[in-house]
PDB file of N, CA and C in Angstrom:
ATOM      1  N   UNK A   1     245.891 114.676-166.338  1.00  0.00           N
ATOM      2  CA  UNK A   1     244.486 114.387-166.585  1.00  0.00           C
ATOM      3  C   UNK A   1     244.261 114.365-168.097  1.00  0.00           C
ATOM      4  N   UNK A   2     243.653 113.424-168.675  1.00  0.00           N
ATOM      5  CA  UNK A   2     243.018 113.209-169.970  1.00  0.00           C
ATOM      6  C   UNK A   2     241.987 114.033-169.995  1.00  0.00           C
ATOM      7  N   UNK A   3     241.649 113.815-171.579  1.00  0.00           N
ATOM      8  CA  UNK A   3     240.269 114.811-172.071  1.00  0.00           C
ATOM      9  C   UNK A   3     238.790 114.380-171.375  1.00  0.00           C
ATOM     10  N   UNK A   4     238.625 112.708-171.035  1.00  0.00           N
ATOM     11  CA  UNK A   4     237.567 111.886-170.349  1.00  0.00           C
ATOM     12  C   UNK A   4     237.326 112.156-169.128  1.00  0.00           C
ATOM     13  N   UNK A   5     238.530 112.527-168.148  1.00  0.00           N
ATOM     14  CA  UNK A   5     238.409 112.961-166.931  1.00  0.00           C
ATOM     15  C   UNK A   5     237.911 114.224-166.362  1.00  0.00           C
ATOM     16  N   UNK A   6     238.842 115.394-167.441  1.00  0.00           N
ATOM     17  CA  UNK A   6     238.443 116.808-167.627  1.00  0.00           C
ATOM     18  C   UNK A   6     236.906 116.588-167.324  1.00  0.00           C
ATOM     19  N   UNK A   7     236.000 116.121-168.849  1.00  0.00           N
ATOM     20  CA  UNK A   7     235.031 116.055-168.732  1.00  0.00           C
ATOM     21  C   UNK A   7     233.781 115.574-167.745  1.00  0.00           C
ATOM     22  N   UNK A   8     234.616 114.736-167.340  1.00  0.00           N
ATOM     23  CA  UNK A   8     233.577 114.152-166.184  1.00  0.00           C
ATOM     24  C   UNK A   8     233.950 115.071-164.402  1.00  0.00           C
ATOM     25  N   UNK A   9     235.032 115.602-164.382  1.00  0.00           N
ATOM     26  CA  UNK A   9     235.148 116.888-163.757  1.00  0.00           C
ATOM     27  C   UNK A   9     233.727 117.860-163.715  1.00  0.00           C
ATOM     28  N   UNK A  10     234.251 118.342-165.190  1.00  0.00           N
ATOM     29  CA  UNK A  10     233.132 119.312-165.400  1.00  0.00           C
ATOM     30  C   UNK A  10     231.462 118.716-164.896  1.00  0.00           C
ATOM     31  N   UNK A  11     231.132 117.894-165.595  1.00  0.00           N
ATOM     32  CA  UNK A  11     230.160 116.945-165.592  1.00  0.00           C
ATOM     33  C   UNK A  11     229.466 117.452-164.181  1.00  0.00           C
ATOM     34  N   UNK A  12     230.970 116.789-163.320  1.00  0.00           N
ATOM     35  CA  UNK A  12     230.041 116.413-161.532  1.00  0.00           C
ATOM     36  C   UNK A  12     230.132 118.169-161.210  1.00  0.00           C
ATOM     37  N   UNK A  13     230.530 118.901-161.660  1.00  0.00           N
ATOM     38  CA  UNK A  13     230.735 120.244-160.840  1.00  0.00           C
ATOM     39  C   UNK A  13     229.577 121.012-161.986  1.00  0.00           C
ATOM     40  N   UNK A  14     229.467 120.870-162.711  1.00  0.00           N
ATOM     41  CA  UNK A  14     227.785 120.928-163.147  1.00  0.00           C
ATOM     42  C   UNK A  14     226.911 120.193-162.618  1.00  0.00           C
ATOM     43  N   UNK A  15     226.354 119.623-162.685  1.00  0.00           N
ATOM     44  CA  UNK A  15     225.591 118.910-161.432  1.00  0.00           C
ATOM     45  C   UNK A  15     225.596 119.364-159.769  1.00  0.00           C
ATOM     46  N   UNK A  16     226.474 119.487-159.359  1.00  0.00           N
ATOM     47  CA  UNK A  16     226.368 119.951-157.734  1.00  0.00           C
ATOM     48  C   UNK A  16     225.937 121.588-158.126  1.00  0.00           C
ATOM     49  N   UNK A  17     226.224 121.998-158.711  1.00  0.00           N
ATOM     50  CA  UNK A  17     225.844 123.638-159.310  1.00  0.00           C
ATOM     51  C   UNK A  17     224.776 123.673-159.225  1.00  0.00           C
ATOM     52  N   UNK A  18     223.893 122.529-160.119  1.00  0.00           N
ATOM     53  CA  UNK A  18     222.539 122.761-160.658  1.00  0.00           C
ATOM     54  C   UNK A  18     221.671 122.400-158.992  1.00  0.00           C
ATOM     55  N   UNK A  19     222.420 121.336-158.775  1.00  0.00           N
ATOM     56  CA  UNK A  19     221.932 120.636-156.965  1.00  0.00           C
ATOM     57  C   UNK A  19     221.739 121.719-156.012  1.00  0.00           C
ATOM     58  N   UNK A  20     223.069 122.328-156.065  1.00  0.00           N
ATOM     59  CA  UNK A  20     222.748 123.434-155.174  1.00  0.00           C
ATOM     60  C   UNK A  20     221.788 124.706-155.245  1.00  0.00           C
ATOM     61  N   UNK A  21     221.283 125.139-156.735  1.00  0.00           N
ATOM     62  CA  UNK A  21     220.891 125.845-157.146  1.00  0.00           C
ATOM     63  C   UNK A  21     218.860 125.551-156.864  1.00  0.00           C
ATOM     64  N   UNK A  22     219.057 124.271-157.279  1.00  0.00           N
ATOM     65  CA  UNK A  22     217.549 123.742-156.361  1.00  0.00           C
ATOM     66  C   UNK A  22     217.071 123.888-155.288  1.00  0.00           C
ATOM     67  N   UNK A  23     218.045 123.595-154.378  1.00  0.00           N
ATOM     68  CA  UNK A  23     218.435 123.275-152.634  1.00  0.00           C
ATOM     69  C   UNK A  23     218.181 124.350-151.752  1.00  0.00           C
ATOM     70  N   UNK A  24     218.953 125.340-152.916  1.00  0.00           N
ATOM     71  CA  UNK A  24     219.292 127.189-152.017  1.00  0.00           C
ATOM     72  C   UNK A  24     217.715 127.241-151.791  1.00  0.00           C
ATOM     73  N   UNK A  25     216.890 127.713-152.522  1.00  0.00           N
ATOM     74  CA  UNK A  25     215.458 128.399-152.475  1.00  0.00           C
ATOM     75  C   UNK A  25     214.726 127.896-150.771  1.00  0.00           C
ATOM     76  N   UNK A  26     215.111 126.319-150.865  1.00  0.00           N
ATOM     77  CA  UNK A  26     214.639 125.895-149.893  1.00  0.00           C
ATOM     78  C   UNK A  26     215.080 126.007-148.609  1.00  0.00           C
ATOM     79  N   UNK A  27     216.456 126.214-148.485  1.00  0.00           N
ATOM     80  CA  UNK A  27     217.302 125.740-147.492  1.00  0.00           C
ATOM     81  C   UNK A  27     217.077 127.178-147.045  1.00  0.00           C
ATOM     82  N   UNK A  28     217.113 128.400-147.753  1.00  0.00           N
ATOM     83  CA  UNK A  28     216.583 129.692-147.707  1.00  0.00           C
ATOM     84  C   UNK A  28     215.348 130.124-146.514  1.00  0.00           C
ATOM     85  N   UNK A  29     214.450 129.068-147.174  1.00  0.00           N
ATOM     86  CA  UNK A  29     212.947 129.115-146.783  1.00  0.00           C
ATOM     87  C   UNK A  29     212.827 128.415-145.131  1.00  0.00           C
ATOM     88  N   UNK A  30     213.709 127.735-145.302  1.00  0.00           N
ATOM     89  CA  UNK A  30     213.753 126.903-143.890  1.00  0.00           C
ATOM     90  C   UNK A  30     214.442 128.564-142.594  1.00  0.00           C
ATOM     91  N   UNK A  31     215.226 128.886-143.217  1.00  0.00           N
ATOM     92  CA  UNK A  31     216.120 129.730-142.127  1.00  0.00           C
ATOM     93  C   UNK A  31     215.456 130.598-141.626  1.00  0.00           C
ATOM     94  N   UNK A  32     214.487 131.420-142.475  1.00  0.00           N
ATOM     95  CA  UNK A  32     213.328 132.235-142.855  1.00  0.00           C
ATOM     96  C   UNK A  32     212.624 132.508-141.641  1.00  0.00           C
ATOM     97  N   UNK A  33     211.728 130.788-141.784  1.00  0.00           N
ATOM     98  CA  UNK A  33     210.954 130.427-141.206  1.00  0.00           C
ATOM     99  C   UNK A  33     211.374 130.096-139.651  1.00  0.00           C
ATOM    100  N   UNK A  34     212.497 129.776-139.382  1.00  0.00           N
ATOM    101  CA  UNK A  34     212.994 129.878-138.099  1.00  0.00           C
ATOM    102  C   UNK A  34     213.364 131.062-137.379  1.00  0.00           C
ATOM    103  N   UNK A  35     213.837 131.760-138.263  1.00  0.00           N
ATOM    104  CA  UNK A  35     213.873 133.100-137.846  1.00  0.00           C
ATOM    105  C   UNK A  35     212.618 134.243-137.193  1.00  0.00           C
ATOM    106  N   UNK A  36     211.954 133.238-138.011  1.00  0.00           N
ATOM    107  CA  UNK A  36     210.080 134.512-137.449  1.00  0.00           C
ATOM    108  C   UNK A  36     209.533 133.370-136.240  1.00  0.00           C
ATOM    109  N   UNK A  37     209.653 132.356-136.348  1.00  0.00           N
ATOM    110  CA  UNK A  37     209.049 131.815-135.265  1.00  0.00           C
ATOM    111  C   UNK A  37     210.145 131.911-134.279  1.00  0.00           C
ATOM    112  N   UNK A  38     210.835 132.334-134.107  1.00  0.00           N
ATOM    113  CA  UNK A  38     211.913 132.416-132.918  1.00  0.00           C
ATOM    114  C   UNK A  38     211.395 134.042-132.767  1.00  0.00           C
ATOM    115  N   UNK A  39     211.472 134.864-133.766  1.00  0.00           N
ATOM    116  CA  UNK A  39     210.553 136.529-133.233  1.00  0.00           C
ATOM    117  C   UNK A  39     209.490 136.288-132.678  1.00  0.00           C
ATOM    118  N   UNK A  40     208.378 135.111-133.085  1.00  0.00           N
ATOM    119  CA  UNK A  40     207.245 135.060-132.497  1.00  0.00           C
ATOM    120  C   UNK A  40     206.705 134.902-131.183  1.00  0.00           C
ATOM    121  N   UNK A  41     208.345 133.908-130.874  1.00  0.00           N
ATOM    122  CA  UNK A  41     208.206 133.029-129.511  1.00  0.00           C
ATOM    123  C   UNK A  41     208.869 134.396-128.703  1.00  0.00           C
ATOM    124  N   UNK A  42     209.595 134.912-128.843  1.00  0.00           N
ATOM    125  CA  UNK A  42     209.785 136.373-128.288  1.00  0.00           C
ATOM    126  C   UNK A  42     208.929 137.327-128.198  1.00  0.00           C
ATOM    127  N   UNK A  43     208.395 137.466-129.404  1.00  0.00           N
ATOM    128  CA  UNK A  43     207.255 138.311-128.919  1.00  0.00           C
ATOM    129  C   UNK A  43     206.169 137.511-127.656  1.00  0.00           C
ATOM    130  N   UNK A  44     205.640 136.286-128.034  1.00  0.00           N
ATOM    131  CA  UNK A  44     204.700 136.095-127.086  1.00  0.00           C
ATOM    132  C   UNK A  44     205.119 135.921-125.761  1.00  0.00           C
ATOM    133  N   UNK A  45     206.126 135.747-125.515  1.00  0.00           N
ATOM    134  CA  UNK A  45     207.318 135.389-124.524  1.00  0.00           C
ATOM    135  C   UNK A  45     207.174 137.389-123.790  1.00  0.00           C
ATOM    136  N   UNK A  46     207.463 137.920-124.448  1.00  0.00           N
ATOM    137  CA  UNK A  46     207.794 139.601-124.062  1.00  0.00           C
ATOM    138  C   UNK A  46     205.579 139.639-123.301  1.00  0.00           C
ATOM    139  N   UNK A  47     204.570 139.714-124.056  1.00  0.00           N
ATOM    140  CA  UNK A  47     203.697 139.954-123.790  1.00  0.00           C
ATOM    141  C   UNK A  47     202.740 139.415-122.573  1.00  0.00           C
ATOM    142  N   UNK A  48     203.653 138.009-123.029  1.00  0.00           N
ATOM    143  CA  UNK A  48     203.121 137.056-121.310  1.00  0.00           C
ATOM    144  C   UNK A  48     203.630 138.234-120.310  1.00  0.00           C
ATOM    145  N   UNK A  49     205.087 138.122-120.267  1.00  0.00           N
ATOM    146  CA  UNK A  49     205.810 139.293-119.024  1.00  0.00           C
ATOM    147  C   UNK A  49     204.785 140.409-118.826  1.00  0.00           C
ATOM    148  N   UNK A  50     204.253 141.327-119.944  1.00  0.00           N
ATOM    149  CA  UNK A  50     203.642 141.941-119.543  1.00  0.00           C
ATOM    150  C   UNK A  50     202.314 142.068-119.087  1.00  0.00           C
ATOM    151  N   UNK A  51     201.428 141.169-119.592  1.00  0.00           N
ATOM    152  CA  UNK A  51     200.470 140.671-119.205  1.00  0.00           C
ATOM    153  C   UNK A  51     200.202 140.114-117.763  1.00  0.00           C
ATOM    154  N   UNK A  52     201.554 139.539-117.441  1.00  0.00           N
ATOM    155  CA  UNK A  52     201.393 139.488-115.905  1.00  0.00           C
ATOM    156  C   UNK A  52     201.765 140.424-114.662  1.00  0.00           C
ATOM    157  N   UNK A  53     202.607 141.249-115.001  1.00  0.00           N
ATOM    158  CA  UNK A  53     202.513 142.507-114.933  1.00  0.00           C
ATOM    159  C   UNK A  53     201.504 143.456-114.865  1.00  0.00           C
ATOM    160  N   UNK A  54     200.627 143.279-115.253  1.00  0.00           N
ATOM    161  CA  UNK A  54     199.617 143.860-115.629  1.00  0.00           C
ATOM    162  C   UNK A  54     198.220 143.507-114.799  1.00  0.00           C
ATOM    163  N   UNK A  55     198.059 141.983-114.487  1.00  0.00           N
ATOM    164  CA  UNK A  55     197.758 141.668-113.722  1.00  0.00           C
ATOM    165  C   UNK A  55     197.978 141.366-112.311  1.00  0.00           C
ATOM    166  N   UNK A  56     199.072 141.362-112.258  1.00  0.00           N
ATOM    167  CA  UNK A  56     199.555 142.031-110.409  1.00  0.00           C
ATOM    168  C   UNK A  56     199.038 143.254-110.162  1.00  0.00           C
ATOM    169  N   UNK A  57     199.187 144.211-110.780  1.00  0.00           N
ATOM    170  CA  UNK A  57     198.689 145.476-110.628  1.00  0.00           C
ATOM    171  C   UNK A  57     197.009 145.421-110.744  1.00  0.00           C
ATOM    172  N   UNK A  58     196.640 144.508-111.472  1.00  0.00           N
ATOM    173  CA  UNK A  58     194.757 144.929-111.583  1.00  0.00           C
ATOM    174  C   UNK A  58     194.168 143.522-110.559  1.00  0.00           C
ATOM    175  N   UNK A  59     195.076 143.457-109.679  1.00  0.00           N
ATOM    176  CA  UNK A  59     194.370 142.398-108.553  1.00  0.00           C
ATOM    177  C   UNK A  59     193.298 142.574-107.332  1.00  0.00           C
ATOM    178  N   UNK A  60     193.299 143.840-107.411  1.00  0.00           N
ATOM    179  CA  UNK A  60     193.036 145.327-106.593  1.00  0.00           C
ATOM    180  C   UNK A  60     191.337 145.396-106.797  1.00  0.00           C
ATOM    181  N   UNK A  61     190.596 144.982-105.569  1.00  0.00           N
ATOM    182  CA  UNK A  61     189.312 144.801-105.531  1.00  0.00           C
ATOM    183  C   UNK A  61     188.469 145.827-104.775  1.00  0.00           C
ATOM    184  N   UNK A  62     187.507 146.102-105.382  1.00  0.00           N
ATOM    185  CA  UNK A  62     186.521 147.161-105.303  1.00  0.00           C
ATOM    186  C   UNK A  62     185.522 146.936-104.012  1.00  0.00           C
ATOM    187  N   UNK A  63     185.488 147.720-103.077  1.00  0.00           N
ATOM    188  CA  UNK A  63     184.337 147.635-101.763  1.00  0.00           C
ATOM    189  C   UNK A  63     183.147 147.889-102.224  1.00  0.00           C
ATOM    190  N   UNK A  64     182.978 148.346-103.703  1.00  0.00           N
ATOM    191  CA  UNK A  64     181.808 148.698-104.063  1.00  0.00           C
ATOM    192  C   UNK A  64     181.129 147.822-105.123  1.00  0.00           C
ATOM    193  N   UNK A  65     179.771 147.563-104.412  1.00  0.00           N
ATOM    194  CA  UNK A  65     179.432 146.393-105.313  1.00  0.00           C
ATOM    195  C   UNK A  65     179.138 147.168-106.676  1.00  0.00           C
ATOM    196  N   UNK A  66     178.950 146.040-107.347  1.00  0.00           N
ATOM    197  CA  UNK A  66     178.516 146.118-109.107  1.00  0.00           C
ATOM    198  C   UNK A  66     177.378 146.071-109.128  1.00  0.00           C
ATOM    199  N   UNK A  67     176.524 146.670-110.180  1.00  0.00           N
ATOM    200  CA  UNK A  67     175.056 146.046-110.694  1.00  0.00           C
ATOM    201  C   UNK A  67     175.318 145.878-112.155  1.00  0.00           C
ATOM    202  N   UNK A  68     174.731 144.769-112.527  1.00  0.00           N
ATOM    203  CA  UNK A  68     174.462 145.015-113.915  1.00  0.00           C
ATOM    204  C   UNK A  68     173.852 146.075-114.340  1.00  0.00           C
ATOM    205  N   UNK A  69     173.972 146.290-115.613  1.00  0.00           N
ATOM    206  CA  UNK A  69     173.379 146.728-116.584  1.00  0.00           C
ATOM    207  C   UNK A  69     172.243 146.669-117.165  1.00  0.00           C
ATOM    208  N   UNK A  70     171.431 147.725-117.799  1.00  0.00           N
ATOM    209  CA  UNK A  70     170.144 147.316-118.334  1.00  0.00           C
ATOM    210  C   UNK A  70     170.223 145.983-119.621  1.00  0.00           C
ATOM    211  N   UNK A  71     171.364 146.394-120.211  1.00  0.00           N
ATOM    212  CA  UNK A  71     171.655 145.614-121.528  1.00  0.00           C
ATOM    213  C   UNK A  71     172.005 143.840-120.795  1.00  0.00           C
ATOM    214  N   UNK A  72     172.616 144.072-119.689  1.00  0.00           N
ATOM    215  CA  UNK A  72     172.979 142.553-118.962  1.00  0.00           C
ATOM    216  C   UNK A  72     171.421 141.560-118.855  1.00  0.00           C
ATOM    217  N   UNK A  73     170.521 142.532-117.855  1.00  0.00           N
ATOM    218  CA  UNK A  73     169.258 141.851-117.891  1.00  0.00           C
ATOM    219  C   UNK A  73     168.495 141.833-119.156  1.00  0.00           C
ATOM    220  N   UNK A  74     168.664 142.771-120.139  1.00  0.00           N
ATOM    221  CA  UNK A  74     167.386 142.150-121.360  1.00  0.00           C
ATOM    222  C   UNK A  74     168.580 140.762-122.328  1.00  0.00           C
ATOM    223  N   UNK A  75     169.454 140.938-121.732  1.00  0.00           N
ATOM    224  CA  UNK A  75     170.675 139.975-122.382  1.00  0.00           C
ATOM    225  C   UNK A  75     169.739 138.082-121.765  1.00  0.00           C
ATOM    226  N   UNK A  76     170.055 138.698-120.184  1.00  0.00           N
ATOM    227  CA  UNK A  76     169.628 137.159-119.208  1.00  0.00           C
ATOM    228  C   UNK A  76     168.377 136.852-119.852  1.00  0.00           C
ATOM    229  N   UNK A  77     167.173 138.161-119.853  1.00  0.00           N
ATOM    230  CA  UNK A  77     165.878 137.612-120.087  1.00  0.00           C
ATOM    231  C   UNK A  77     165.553 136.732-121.341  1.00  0.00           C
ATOM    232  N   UNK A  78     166.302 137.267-122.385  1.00  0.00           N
ATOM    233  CA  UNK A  78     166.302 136.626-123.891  1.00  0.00           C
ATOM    234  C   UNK A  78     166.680 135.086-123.659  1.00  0.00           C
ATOM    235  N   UNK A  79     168.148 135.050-123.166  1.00  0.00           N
ATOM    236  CA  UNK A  79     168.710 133.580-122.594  1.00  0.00           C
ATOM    237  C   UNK A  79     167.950 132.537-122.380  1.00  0.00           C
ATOM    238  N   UNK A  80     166.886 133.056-121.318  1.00  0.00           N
ATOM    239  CA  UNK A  80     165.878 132.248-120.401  1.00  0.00           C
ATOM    240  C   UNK A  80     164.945 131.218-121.283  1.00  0.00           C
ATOM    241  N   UNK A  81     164.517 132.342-122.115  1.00  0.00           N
ATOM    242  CA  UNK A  81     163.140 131.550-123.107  1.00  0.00           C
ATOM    243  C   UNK A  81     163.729 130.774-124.365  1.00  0.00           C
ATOM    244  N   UNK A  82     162.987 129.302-123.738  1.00  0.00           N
ATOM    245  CA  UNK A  82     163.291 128.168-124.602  1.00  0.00           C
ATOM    246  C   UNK A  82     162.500 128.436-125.489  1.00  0.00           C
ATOM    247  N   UNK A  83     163.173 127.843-126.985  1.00  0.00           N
ATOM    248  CA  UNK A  83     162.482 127.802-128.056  1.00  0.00           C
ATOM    249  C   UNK A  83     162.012 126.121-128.175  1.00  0.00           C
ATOM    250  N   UNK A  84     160.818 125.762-128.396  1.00  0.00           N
ATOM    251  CA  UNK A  84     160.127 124.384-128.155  1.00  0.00           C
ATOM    252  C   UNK A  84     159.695 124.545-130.183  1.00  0.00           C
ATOM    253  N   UNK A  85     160.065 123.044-130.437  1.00  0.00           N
ATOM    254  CA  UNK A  85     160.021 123.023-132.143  1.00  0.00           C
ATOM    255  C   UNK A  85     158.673 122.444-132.179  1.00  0.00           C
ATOM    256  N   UNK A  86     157.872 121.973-133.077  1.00  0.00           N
ATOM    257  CA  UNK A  86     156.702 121.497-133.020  1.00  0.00           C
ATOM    258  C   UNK A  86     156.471 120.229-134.022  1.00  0.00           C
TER     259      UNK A  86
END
């Protein structure tokens, strides 16, 4: 190898250095980011399971009726009355 070749050696292996050195941060950021949305999809994946779970068990209905609440009816009564603009 000549002194021209050496150099242009160096040249391209500076350059892919600097290339790669750009690239990493990102290529970084990508793996990252796959990594938590793959925890995420596990987690929501784990909470569905339990959530339905959860609802097998609370399927379980009461012989005893309900009444509302005082707060339910001054809730409905408010509801009721239209406001008319003029």
């Amino acid at each position: 190898m000549n002194g021209n070749q050496i150099e242009g050696l160096i040249g391209m292996v500076a350059t892919l250095g600097i290339l790669v050195l750009l690239a990493l941060p990102s290529v970084l950021g990508t793996l990252r980011d796959r990594r938590v949305d793959r925890q995420i999809g596990k987690a929501q994946e784990d909470r569905g399971h339990q959530e339905a779970s959860v609802r097998g068990q609370a399927q379980k209905s009461s012989s005893r009726s309900t009444v509302p609440s005082t707060a339910t009816w001054y809730a409905d009564g408010r509801r009721s009355k239209k406001f008319v603009s003029s």
